[in-house]
Structures are given as structure tokens and as C-alpha cells.
PDB file of N, CA and C in Angstrom:
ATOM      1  N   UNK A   1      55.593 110.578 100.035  1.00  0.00           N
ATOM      2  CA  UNK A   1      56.887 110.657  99.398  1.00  0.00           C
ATOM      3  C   UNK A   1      57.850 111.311 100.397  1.00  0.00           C
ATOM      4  N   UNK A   2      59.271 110.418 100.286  1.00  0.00           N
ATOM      5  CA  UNK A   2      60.292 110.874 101.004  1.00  0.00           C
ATOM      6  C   UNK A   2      60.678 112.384 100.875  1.00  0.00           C
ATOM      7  N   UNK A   3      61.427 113.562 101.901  1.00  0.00           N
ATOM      8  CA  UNK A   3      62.100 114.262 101.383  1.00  0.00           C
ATOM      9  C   UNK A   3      62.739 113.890 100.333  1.00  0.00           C
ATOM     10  N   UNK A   4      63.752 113.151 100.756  1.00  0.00           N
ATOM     11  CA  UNK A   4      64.921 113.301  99.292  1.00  0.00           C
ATOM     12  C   UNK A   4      64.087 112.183  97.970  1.00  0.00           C
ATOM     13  N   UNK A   5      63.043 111.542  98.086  1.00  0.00           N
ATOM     14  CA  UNK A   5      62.915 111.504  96.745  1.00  0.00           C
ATOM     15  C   UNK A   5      61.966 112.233  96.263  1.00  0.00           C
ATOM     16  N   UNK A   6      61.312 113.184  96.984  1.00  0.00           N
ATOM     17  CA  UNK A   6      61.174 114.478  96.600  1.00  0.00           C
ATOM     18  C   UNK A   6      61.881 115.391  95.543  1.00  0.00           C
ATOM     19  N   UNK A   7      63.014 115.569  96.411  1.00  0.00           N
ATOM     20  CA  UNK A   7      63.863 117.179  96.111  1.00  0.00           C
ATOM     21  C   UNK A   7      64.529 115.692  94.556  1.00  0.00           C
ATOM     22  N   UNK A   8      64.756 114.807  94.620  1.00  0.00           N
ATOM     23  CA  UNK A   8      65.037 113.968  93.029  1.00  0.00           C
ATOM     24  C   UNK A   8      64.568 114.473  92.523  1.00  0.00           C
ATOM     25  N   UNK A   9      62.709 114.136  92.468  1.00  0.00           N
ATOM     26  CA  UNK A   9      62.219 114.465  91.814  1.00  0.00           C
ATOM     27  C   UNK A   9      62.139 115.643  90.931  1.00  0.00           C
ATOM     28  N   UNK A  10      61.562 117.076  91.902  1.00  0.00           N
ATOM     29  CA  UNK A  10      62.001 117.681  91.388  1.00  0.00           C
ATOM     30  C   UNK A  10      63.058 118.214  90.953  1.00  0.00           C
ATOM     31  N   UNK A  11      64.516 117.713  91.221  1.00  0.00           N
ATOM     32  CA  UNK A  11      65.563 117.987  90.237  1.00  0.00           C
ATOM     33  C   UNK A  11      65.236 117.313  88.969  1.00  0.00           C
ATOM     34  N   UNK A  12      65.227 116.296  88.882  1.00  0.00           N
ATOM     35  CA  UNK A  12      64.914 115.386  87.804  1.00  0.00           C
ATOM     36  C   UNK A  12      63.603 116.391  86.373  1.00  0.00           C
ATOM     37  N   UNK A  13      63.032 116.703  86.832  1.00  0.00           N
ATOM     38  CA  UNK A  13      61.853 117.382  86.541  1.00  0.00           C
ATOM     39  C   UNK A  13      62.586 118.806  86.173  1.00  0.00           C
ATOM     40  N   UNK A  14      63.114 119.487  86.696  1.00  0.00           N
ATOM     41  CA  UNK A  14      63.839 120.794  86.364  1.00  0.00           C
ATOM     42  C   UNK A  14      65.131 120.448  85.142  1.00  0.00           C
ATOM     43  N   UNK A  15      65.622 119.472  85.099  1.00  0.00           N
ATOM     44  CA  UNK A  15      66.746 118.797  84.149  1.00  0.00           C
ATOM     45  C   UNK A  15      65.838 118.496  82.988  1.00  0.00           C
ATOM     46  N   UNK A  16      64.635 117.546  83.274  1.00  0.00           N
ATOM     47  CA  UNK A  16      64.521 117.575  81.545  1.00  0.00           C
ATOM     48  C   UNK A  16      63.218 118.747  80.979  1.00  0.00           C
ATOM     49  N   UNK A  17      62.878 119.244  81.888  1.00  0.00           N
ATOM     50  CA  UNK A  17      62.201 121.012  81.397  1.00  0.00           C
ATOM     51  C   UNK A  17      63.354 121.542  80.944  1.00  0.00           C
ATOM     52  N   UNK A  18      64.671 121.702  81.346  1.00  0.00           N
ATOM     53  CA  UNK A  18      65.765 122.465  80.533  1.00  0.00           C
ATOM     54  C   UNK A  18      66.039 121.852  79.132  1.00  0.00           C
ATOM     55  N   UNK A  19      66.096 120.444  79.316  1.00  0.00           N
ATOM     56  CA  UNK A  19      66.308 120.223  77.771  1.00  0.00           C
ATOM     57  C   UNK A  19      65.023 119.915  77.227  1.00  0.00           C
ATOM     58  N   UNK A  20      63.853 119.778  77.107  1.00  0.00           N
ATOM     59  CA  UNK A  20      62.459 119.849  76.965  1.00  0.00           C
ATOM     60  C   UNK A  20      62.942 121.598  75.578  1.00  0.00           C
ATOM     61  N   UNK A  21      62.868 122.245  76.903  1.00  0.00           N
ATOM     62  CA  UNK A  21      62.681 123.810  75.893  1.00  0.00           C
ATOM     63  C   UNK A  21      63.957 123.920  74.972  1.00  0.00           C
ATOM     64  N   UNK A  22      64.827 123.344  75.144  1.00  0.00           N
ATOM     65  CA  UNK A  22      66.219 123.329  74.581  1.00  0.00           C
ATOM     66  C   UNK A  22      66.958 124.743  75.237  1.00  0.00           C
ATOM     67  N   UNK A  23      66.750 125.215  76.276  1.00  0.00           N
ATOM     68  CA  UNK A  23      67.339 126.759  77.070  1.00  0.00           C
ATOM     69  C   UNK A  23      68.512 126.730  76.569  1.00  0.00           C
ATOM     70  N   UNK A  24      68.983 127.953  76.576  1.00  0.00           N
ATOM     71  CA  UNK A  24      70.310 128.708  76.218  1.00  0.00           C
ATOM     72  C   UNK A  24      70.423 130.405  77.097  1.00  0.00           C
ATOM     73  N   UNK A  25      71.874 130.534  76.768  1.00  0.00           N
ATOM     74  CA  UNK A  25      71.693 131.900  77.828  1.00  0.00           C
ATOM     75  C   UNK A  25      71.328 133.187  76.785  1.00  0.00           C
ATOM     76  N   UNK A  26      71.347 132.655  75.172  1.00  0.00           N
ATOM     77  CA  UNK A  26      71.238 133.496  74.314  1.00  0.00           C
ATOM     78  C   UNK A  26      69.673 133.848  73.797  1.00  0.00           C
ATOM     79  N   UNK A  27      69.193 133.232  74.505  1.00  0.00           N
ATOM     80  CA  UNK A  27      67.465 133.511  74.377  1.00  0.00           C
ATOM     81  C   UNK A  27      67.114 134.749  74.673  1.00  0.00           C
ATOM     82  N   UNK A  28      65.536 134.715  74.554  1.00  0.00           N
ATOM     83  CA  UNK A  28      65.142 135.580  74.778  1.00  0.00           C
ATOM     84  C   UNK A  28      64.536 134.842  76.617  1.00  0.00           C
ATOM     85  N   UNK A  29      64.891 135.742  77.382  1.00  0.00           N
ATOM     86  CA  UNK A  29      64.848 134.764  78.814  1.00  0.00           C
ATOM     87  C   UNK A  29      63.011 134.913  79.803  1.00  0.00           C
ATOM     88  N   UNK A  30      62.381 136.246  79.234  1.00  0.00           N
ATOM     89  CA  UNK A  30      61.088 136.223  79.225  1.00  0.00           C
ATOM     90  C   UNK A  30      60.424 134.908  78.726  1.00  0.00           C
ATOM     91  N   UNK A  31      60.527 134.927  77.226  1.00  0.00           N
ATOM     92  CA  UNK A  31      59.876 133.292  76.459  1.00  0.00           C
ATOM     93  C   UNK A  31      60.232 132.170  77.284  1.00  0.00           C
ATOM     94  N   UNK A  32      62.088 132.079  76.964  1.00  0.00           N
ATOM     95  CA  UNK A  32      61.926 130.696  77.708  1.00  0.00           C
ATOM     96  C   UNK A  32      61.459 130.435  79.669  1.00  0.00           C
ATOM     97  N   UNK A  33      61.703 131.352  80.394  1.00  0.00           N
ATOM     98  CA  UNK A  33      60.848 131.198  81.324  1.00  0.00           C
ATOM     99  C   UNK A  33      59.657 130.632  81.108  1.00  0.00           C
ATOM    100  N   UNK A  34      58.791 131.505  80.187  1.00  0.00           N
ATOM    101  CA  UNK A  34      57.657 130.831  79.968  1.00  0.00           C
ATOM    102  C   UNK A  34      57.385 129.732  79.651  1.00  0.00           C
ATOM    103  N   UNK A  35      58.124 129.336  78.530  1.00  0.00           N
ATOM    104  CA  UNK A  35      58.234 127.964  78.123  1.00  0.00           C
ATOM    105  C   UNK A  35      58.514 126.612  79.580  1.00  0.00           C
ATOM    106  N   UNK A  36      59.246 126.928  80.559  1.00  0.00           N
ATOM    107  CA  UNK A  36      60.046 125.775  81.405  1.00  0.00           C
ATOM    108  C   UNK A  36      59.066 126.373  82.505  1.00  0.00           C
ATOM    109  N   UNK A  37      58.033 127.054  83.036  1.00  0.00           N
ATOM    110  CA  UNK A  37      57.012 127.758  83.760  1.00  0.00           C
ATOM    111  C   UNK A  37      55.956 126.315  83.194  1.00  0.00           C
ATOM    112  N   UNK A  38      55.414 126.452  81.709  1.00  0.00           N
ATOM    113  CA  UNK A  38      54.282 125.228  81.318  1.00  0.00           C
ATOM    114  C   UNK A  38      55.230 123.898  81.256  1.00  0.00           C
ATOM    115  N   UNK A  39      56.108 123.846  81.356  1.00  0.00           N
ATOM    116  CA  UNK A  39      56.780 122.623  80.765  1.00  0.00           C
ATOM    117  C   UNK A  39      56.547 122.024  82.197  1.00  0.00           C
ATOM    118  N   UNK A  40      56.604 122.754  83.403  1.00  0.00           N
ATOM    119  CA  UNK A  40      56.955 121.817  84.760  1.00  0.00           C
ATOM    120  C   UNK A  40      55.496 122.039  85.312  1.00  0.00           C
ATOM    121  N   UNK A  41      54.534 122.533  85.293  1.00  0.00           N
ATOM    122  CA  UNK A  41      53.334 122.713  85.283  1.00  0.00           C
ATOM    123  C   UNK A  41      52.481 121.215  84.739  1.00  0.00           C
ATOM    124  N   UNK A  42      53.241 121.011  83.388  1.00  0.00           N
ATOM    125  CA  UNK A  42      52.308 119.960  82.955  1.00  0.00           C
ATOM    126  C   UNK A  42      53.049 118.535  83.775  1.00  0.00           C
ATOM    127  N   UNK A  43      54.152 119.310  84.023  1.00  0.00           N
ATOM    128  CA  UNK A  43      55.136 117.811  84.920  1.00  0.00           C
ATOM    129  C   UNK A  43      54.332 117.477  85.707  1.00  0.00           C
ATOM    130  N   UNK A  44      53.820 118.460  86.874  1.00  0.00           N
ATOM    131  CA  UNK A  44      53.332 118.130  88.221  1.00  0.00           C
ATOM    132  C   UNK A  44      52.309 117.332  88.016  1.00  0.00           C
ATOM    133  N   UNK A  45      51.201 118.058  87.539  1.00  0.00           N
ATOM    134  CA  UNK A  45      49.964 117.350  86.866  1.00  0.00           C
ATOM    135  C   UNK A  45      50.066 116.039  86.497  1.00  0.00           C
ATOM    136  N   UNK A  46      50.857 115.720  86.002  1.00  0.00           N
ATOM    137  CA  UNK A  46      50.978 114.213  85.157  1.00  0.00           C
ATOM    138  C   UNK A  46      51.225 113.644  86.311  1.00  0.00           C
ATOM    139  N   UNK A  47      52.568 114.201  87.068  1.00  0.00           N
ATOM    140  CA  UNK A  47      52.491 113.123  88.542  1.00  0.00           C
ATOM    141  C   UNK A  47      51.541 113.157  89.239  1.00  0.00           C
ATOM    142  N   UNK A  48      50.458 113.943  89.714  1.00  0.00           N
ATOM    143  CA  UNK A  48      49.639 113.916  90.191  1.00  0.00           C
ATOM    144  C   UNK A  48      48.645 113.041  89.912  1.00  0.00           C
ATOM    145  N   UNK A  49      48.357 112.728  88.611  1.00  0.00           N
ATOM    146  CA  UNK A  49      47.446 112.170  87.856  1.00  0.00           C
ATOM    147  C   UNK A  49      47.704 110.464  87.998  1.00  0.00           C
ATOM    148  N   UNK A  50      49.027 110.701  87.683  1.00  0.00           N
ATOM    149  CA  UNK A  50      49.839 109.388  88.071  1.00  0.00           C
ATOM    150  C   UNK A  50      49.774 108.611  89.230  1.00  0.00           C
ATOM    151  N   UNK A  51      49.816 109.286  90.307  1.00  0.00           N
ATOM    152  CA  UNK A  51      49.674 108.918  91.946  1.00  0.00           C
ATOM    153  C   UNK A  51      48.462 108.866  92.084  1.00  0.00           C
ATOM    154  N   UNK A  52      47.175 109.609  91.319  1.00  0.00           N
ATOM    155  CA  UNK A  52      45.752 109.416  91.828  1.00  0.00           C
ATOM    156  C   UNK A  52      45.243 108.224  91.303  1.00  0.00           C
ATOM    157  N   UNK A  53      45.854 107.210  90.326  1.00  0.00           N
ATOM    158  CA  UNK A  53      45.565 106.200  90.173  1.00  0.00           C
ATOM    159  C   UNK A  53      46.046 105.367  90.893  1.00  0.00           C
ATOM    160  N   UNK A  54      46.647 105.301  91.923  1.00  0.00           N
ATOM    161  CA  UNK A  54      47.325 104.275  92.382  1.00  0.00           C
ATOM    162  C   UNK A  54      45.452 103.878  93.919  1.00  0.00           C
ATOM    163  N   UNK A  55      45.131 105.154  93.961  1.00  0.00           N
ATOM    164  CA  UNK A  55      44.006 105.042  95.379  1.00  0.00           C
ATOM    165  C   UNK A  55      42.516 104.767  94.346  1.00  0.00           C
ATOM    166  N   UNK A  56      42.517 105.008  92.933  1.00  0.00           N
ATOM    167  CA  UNK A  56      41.437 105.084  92.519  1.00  0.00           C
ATOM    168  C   UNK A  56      40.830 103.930  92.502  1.00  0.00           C
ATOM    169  N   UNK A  57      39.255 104.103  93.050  1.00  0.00           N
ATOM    170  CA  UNK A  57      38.858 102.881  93.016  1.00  0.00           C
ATOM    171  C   UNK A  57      37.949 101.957  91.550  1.00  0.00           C
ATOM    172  N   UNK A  58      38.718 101.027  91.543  1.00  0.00           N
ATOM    173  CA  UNK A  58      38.180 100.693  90.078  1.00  0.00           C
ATOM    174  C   UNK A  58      37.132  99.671  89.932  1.00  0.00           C
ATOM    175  N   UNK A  59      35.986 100.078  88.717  1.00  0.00           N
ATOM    176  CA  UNK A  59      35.211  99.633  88.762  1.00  0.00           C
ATOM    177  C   UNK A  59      34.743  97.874  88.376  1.00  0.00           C
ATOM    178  N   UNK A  60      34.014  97.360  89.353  1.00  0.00           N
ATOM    179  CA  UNK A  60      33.939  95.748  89.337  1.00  0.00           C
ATOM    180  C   UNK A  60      34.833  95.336  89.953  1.00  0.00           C
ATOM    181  N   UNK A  61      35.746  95.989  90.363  1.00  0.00           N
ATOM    182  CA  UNK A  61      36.755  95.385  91.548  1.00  0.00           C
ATOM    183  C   UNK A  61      35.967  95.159  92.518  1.00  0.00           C
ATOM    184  N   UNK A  62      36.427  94.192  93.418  1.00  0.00           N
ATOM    185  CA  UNK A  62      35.162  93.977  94.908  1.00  0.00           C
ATOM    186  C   UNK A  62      35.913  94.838  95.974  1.00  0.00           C
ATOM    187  N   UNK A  63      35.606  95.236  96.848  1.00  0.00           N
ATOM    188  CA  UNK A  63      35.861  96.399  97.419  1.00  0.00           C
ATOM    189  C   UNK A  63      35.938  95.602  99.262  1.00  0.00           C
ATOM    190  N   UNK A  64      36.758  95.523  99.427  1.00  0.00           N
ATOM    191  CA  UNK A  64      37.504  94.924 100.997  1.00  0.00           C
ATOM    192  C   UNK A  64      37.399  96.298 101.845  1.00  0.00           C
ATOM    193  N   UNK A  65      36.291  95.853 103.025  1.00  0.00           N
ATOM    194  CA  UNK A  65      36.401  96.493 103.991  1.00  0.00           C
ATOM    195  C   UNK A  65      37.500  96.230 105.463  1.00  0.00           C
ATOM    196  N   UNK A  66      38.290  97.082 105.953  1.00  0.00           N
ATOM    197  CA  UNK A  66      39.584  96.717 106.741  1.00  0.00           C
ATOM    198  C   UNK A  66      38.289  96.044 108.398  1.00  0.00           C
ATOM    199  N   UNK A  67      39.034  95.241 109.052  1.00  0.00           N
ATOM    200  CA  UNK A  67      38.789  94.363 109.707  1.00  0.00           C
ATOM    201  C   UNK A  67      39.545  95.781 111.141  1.00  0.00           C
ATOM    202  N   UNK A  68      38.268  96.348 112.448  1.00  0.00           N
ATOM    203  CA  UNK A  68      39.280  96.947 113.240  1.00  0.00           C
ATOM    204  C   UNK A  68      39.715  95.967 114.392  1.00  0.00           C
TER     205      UNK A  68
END
């Protein structure tokens, strides 16, 4: 992944963790930390999870060895 669709990303990812928790400045700012702390936590993960399927190798597929 590119820098800048990187730093998207995680903007993108920090924008809807804010409205995810619904933040305000009238909170209590301990909680919602916490709250937008698991909210982007479970973000990463999912992309991660997301991208590890793209190399996973699946089963009964026939499996191509590269030619050097």
C-alpha cells in the first residue's frame, strides 16, 4: 500500500470511529477515548483480515508453480 492511500485510509478510519462512538466535547473524554481506542483496533484487524485473504491459499485450487 501506497503512502497516501495509506494516510486515506487511516483518515477514513479515524472519521467513521468518530461517528461510530457518536464523540462530543461534552463527554466524558476517558470513556470515549476508550471507546474510538476499540473502535479502530477492530478497524485494523478487519483490514488485515481482509488483505490476508487476498494471498490465502485456497483449498482445491491447483496451485501454479512460477516458471524462473
Amino acid at each position: 500500500m501506497e503512502i497516501g492511500e495509506r494516510l486515506n485510509f487511516n483518515s477514513k478510519v479515524m472519521e467513521f470511529c468518530f461517528r461510530a462512538i457518536g464523540w462530543k466535547h461534552t463527554q466524558d473524554q476517558t470513556e470515549s477515548l476508550n471507546s474510538y481506542t476499540d473502535c479502530v483496533t477492530k478497524c485494523i484487524i478487519a483490514e488485515q483480515l481482509f488483505r490476508a485473504e487476498f494471498t490465502r491459499a485456497r483449498p482445491g485450487a491447483p496451485i501454479y508453480e512460477e516458471d524462473e
